[in-house]
N, C-alpha and C. Protein backbone atom coordinates (compact mmCIF):
# COMPACT_ATOMS: atom_id res chain seq x y z
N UNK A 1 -37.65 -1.87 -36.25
CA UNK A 1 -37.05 -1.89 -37.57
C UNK A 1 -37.18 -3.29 -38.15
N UNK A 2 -37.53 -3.75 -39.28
CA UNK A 2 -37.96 -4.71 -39.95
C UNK A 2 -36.36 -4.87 -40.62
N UNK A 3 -36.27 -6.37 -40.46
CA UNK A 3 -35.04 -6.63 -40.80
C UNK A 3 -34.81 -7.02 -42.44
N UNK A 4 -34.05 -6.80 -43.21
CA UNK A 4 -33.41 -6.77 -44.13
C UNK A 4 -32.96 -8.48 -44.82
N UNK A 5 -33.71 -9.03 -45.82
CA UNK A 5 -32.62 -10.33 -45.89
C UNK A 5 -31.54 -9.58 -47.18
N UNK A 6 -30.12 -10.52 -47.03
CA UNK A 6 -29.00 -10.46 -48.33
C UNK A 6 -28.28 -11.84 -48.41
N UNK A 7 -28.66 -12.09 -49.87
CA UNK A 7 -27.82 -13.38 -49.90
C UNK A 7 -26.80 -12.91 -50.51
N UNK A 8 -25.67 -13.80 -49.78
CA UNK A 8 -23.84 -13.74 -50.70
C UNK A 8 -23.19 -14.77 -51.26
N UNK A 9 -22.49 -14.94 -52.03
CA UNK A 9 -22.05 -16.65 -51.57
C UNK A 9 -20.24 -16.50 -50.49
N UNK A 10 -20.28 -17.85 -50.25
CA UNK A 10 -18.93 -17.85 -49.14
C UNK A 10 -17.90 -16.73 -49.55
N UNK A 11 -17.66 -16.63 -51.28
CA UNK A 11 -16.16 -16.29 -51.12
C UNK A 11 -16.36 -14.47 -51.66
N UNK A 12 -17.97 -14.10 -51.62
CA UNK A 12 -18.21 -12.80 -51.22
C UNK A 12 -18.05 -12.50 -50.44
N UNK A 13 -18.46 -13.58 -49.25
CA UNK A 13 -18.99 -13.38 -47.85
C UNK A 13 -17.06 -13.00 -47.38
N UNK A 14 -16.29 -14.12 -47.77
CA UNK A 14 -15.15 -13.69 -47.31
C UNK A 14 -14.02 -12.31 -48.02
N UNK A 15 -14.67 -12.00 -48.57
CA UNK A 15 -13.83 -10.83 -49.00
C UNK A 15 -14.71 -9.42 -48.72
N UNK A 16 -15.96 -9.66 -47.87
CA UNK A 16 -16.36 -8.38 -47.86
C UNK A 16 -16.88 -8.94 -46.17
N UNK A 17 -16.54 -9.47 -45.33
CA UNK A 17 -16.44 -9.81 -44.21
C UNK A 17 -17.16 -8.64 -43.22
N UNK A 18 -16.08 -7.58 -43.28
CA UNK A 18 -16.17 -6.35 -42.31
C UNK A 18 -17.60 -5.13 -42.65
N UNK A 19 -18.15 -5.66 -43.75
CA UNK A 19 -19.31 -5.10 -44.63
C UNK A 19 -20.50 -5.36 -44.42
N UNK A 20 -20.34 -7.00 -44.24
CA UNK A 20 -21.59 -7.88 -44.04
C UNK A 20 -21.79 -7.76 -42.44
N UNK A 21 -20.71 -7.74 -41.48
CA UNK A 21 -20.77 -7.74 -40.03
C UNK A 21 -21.84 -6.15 -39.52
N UNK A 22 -21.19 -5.49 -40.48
CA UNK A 22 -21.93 -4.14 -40.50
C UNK A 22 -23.37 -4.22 -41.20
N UNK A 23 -23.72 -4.56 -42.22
CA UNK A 23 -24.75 -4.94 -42.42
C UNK A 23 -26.11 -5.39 -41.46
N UNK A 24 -25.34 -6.53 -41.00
CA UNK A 24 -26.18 -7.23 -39.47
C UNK A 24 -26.24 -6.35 -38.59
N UNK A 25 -25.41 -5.68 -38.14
CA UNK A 25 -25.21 -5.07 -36.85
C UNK A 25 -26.55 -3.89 -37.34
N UNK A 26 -26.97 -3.42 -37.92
CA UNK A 26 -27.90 -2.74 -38.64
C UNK A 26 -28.85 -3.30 -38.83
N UNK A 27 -29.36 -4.66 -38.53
CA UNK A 27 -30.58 -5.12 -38.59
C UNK A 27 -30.66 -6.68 -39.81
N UNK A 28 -29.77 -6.08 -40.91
CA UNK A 28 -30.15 -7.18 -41.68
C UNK A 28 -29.80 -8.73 -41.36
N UNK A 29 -30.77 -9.70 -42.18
CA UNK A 29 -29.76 -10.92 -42.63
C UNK A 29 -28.89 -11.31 -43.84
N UNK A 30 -28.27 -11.75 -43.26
CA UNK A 30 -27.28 -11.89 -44.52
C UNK A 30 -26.83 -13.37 -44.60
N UNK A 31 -27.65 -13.87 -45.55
CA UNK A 31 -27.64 -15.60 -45.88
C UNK A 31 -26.29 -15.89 -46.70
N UNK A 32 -25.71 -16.76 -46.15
CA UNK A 32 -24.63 -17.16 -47.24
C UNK A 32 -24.53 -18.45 -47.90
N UNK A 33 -24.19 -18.36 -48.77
CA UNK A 33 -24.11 -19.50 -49.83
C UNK A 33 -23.18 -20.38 -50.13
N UNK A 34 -23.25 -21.66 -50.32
CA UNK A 34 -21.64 -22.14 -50.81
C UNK A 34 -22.25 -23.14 -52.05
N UNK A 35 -21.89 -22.60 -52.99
CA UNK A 35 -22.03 -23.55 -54.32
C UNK A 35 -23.56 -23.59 -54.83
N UNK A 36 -23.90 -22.07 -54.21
CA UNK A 36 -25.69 -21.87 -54.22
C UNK A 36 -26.42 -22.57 -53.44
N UNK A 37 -26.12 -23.17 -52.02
CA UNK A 37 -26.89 -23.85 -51.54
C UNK A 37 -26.81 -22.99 -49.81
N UNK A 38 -27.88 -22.88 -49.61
CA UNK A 38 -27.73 -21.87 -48.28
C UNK A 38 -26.88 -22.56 -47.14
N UNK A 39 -25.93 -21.89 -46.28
CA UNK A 39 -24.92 -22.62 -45.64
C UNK A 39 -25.35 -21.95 -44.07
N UNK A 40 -25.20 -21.09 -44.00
CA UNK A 40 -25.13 -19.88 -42.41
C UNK A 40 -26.13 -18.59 -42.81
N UNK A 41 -25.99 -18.07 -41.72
CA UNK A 41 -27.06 -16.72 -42.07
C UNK A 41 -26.26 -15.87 -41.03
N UNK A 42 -25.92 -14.67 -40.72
CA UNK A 42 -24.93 -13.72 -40.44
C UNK A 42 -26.13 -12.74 -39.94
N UNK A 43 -26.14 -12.76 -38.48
CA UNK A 43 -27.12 -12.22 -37.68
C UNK A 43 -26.64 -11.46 -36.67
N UNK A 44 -27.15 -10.03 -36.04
CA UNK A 44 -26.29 -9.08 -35.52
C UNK A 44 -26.45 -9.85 -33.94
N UNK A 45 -25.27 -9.57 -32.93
CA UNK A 45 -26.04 -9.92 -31.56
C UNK A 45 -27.44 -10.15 -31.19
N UNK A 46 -27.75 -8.91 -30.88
CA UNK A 46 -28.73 -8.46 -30.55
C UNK A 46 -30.29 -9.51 -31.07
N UNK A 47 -30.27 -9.78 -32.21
CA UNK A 47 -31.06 -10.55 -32.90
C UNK A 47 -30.88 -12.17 -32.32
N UNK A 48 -29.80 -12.28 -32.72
CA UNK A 48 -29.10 -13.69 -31.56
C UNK A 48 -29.56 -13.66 -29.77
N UNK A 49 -29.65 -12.97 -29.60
CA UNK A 49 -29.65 -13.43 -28.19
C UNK A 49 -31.20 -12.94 -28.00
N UNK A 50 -31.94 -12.64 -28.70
CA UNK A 50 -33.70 -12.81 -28.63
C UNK A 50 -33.95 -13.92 -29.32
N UNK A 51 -33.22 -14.67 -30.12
CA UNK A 51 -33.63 -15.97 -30.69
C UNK A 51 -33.20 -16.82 -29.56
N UNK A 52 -32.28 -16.84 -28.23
CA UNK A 52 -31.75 -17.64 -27.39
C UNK A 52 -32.91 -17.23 -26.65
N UNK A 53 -33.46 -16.19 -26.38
CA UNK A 53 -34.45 -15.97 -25.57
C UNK A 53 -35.20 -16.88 -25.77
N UNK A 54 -36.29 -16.81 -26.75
CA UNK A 54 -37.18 -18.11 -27.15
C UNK A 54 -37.20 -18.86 -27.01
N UNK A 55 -35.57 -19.59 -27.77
CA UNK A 55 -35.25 -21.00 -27.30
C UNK A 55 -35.52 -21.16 -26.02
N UNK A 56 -35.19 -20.85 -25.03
CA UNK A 56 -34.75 -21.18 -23.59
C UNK A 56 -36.24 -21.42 -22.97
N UNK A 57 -37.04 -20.52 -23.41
CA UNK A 57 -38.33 -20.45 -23.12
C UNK A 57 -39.29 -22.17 -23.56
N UNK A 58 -38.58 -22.25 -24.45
CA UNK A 58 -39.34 -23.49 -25.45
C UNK A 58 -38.24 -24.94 -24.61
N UNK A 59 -37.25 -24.23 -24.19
CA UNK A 59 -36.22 -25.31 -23.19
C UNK A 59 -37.17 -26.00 -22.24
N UNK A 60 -37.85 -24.68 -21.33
CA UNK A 60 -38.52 -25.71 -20.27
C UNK A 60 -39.55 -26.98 -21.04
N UNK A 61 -40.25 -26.48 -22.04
CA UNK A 61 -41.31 -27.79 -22.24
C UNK A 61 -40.62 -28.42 -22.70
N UNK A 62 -39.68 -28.60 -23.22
CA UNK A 62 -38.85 -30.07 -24.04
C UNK A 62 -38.47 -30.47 -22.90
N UNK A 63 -38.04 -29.89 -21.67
CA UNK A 63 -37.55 -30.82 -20.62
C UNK A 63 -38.30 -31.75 -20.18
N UNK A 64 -39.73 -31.17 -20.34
CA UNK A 64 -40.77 -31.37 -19.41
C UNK A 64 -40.87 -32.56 -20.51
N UNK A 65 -40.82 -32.43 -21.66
CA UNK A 65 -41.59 -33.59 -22.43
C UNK A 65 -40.05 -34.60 -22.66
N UNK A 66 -39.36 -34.31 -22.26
CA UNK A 66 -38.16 -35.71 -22.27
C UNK A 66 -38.25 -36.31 -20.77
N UNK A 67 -38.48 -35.29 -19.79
CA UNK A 67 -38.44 -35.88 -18.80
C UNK A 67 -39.91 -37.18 -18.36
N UNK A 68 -40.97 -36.66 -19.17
CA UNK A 68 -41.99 -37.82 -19.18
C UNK A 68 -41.64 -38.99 -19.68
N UNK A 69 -41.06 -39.06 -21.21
CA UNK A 69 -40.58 -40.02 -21.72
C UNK A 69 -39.25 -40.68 -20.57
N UNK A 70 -38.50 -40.19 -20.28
CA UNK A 70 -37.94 -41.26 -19.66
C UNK A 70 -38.38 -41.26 -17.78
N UNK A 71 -39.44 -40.88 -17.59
CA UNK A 71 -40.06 -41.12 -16.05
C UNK A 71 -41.37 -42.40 -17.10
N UNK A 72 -42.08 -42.60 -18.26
CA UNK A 72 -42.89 -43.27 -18.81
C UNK A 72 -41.82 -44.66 -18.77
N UNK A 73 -40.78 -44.86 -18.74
CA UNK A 73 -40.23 -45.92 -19.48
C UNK A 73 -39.66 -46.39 -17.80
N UNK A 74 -39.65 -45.69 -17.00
CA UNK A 74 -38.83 -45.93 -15.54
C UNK A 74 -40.02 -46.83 -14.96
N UNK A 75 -41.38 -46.30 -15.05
CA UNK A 75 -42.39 -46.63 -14.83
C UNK A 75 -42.78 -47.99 -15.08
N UNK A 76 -42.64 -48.19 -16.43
CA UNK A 76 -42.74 -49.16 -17.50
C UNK A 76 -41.98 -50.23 -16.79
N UNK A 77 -40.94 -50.23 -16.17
CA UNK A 77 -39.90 -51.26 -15.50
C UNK A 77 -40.29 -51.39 -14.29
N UNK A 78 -41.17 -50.64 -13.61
CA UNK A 78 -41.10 -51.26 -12.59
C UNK A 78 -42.56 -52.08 -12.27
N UNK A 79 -43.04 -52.22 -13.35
CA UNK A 79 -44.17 -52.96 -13.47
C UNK A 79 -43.90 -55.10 -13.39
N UNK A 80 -44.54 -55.51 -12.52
CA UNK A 80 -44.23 -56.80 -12.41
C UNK A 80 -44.99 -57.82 -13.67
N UNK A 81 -44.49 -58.18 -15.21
CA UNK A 81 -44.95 -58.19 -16.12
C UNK A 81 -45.49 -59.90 -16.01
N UNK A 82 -44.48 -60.41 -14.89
CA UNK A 82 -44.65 -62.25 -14.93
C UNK A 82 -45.76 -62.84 -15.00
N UNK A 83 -46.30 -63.66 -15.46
CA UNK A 83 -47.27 -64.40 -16.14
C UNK A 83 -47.87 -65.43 -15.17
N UNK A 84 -47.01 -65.70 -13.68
CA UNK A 84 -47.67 -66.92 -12.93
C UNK A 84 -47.72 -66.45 -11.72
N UNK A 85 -48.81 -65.07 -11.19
CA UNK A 85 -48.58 -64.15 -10.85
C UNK A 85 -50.27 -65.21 -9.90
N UNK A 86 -50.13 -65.27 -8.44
CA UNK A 86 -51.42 -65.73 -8.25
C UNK A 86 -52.01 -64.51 -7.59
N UNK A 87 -53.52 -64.30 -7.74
CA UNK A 87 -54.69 -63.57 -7.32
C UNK A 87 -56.08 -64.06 -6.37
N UNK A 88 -55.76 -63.13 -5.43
CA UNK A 88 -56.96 -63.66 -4.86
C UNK A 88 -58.21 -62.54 -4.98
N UNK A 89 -58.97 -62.91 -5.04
CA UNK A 89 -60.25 -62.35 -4.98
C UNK A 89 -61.19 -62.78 -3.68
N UNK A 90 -61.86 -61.97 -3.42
CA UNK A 90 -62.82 -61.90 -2.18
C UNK A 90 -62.38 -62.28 -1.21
C-alpha cells in the first residue's frame, strides 16, 4: 500500500488527534505544521520501526567510519614527531 501524505497545522493536529492517529495507523503521513512551517510528521508504528530498521543497518558503517576517525587520530599520537631524532643508515 502506497502511503498517503496530509498536512495539518498543530492546533488541527490537536483537536482532531484520535483521527490523525487513525489516519497513520492506515498507512498515511500526516505532516504537521506550526505557523506553516513543517514541525513533526505522524507516522503509524509499523512504518517507524522499518525506518529504525534502516537506520540500524546504516548504524554499523557510521561506527565503522567514527571508529577510523578516532583509531586515525590514536595513531596520529603515537607517532614520534621530534625533530633531533638521530638515523643511521647502512
Amino acid at each position: 500500500m502506497d502511503a498517503v501524505d496530509k498536512a495539518v497545522s498543530l492546533s488541527t493536529a490537536k483537536n482532531h488527534l484520535a483521527g490523525l492517529v487513525q489516519a497513520a495507523e492506515s498507512g498515511e503521513f500526516v505532516h504537521i505544521s506550526r505557523h506553516g512551517k513543517p514541525v513533526a510528521v505522524l507516522i503509524s508504528e509499523q512504518a517507524y520501526s522499518s525506518l529504525q530498521g534502516h537506520q540500524s543497518k546504516r548504524g554499523v558503517w557510521s561506527a565503522i567510519a567514527n571508529w577510523r576517525a578516532v583509531a586515525t587520530q590514536e595513531i596520529k599520537a603515537w607517532r614520534d614527531r621530534s625533530s633531533d631524532r638521530e638515523v643511521q643508515l647502512g
